[in-house]
N, C-alpha and C. Protein backbone atom coordinates (compact mmCIF):
# COMPACT_ATOMS: atom_id res chain seq x y z
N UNK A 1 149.14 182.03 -31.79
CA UNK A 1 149.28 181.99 -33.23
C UNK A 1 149.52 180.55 -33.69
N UNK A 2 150.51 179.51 -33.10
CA UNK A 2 150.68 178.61 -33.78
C UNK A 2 149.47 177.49 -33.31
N UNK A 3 148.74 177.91 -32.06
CA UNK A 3 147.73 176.64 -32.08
C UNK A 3 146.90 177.07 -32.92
N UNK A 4 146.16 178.37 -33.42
CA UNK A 4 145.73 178.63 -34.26
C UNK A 4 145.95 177.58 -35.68
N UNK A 5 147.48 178.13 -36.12
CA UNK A 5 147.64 177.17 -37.03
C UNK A 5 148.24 175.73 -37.03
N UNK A 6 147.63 175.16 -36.06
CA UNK A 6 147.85 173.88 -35.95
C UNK A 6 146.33 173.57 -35.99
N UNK A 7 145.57 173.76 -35.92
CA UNK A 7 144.03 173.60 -36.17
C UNK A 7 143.73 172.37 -37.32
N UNK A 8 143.21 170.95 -36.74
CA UNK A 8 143.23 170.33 -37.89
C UNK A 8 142.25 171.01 -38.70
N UNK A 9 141.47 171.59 -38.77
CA UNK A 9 140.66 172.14 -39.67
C UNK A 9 140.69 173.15 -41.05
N UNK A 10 142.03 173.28 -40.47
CA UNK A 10 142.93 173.63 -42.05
C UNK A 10 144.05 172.66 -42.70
N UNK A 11 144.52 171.73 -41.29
CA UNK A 11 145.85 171.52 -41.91
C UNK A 11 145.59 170.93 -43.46
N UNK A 12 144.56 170.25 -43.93
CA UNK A 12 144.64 170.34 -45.85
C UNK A 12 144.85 171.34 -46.53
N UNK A 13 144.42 172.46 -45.85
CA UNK A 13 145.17 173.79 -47.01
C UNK A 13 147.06 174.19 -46.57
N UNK A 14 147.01 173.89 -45.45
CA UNK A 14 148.48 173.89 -45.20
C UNK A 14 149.12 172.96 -45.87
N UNK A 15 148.69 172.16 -46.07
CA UNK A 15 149.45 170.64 -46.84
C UNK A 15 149.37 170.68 -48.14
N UNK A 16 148.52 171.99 -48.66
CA UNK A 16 148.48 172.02 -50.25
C UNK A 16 149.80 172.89 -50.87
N UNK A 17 149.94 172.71 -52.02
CA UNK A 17 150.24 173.59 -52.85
C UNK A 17 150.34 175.15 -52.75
N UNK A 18 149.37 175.43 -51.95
CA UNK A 18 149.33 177.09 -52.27
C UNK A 18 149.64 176.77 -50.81
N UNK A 19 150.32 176.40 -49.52
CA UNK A 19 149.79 176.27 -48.05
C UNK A 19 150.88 177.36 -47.36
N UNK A 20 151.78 177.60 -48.52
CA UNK A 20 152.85 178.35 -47.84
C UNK A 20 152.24 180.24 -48.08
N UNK A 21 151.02 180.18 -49.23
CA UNK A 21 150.26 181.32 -49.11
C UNK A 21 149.56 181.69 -48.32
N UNK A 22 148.91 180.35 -47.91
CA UNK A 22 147.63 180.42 -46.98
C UNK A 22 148.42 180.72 -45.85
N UNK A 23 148.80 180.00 -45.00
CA UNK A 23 149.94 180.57 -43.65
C UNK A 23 149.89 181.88 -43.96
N UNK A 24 151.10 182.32 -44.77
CA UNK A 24 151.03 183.88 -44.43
C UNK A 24 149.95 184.75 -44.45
N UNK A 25 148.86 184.25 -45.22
CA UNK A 25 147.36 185.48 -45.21
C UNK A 25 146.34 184.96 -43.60
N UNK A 26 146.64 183.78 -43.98
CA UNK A 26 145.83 183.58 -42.31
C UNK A 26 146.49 184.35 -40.86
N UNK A 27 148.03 183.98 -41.01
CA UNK A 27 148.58 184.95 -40.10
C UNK A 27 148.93 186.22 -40.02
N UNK A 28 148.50 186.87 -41.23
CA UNK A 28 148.54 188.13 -41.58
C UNK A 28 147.18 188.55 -40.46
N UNK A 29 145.79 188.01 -40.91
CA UNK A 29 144.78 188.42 -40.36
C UNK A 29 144.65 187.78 -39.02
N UNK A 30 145.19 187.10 -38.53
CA UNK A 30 145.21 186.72 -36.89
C UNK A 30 145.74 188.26 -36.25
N UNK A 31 146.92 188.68 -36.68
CA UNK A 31 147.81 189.58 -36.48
C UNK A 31 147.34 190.73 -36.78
N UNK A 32 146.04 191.06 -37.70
CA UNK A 32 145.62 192.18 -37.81
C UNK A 32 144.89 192.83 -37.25
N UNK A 33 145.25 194.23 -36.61
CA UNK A 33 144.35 195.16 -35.51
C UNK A 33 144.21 196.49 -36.73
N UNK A 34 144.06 195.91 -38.06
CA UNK A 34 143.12 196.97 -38.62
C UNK A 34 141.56 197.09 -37.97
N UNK A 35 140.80 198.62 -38.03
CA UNK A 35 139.57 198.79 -37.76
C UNK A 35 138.51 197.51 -38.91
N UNK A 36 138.84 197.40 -39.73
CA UNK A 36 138.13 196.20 -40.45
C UNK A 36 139.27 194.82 -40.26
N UNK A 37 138.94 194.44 -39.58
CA UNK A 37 140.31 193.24 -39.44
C UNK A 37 140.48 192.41 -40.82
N UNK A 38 141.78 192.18 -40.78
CA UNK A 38 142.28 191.48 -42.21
C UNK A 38 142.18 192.17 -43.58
N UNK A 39 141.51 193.31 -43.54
CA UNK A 39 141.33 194.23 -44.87
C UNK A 39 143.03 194.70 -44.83
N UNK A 40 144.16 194.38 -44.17
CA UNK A 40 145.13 195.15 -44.13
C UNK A 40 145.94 194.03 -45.36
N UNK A 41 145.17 192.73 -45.41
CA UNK A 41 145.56 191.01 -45.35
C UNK A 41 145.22 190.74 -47.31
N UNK A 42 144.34 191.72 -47.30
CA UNK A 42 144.08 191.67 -48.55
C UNK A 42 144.74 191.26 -50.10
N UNK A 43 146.09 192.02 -50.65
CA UNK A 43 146.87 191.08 -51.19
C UNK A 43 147.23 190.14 -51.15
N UNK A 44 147.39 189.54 -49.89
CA UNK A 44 147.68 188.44 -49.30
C UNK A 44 146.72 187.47 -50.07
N UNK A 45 145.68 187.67 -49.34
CA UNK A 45 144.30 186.89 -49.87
C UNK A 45 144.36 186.76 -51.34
N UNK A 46 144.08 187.79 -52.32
CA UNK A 46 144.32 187.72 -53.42
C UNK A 46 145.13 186.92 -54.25
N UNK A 47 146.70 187.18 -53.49
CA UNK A 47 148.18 186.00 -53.98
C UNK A 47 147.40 184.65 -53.81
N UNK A 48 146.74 183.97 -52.77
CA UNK A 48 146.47 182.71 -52.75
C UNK A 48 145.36 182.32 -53.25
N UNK A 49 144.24 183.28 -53.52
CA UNK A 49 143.49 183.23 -54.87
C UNK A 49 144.02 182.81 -56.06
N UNK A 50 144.46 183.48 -56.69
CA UNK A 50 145.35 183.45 -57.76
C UNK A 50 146.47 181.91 -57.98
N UNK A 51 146.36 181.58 -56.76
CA UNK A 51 146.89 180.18 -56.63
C UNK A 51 145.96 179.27 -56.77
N UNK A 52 145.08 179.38 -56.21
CA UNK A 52 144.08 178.24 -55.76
C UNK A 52 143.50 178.04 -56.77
N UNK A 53 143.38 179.66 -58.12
CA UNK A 53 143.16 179.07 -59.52
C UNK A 53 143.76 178.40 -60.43
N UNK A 54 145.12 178.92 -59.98
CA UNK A 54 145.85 178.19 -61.04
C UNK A 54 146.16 176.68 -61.05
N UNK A 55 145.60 175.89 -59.49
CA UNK A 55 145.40 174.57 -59.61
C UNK A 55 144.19 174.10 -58.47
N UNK A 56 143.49 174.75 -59.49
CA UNK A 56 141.98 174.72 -59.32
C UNK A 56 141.86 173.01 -59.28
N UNK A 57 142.12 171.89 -59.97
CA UNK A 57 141.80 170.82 -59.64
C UNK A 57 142.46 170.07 -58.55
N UNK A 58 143.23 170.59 -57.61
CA UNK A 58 143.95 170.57 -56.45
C UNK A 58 142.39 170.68 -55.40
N UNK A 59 141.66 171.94 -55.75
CA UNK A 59 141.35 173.07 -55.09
C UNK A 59 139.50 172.77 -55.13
N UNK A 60 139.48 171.50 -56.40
CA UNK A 60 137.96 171.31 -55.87
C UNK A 60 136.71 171.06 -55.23
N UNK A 61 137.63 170.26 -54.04
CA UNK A 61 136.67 169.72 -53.01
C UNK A 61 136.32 170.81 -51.87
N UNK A 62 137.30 172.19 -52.24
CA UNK A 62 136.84 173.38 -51.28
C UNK A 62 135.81 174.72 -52.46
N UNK A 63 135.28 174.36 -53.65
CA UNK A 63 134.44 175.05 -54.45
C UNK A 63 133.42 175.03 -53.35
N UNK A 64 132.41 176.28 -53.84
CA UNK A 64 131.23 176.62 -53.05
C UNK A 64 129.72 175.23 -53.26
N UNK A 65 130.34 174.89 -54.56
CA UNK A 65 129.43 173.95 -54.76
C UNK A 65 129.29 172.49 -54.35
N UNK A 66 130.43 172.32 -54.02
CA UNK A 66 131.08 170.78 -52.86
C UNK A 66 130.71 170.86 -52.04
N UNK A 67 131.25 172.20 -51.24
CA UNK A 67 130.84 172.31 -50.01
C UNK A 67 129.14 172.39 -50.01
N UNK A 68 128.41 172.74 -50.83
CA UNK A 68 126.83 172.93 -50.47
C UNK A 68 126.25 171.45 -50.36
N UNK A 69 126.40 170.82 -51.20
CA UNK A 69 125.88 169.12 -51.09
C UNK A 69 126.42 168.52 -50.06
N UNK A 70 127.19 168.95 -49.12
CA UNK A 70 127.64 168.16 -48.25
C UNK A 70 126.66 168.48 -47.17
């Protein structure tokens, strides 16, 4: 679990604003042995949605549209 989240490949969402959301929904779904994995994770996901909008200009260089031009 924790090399998981030691992964530099997140640590910018760990280091954000919402990072104390993200942790718990990522380790929610590491941890999940639902038959659809992480569907158990779902609120979770949602709570840091709901973050990631509310400082959406934190949150722009991970939009779908950043990421496509790259």
């Amino acid at each position: 679990m924790q090399q998981a989240l030691q992964c530099p490949c997140i640590a910018d969402l760990r280091a954000s604003t919402c990072g104390a959301g993200f942790t718990e929904a990522f380790t929610c779904f590491l941890r999940s042995s639902h038959p659809e994995k992480g569907s158990d994770c779902y609120p979770l996901f949602d709570k840091l949605r709901q973050c990631m909008m509310a400082h959406s200009d934190e949150y722009a260089d991970f939009s779908p549209s950043k990421t496509a031009a790259k």
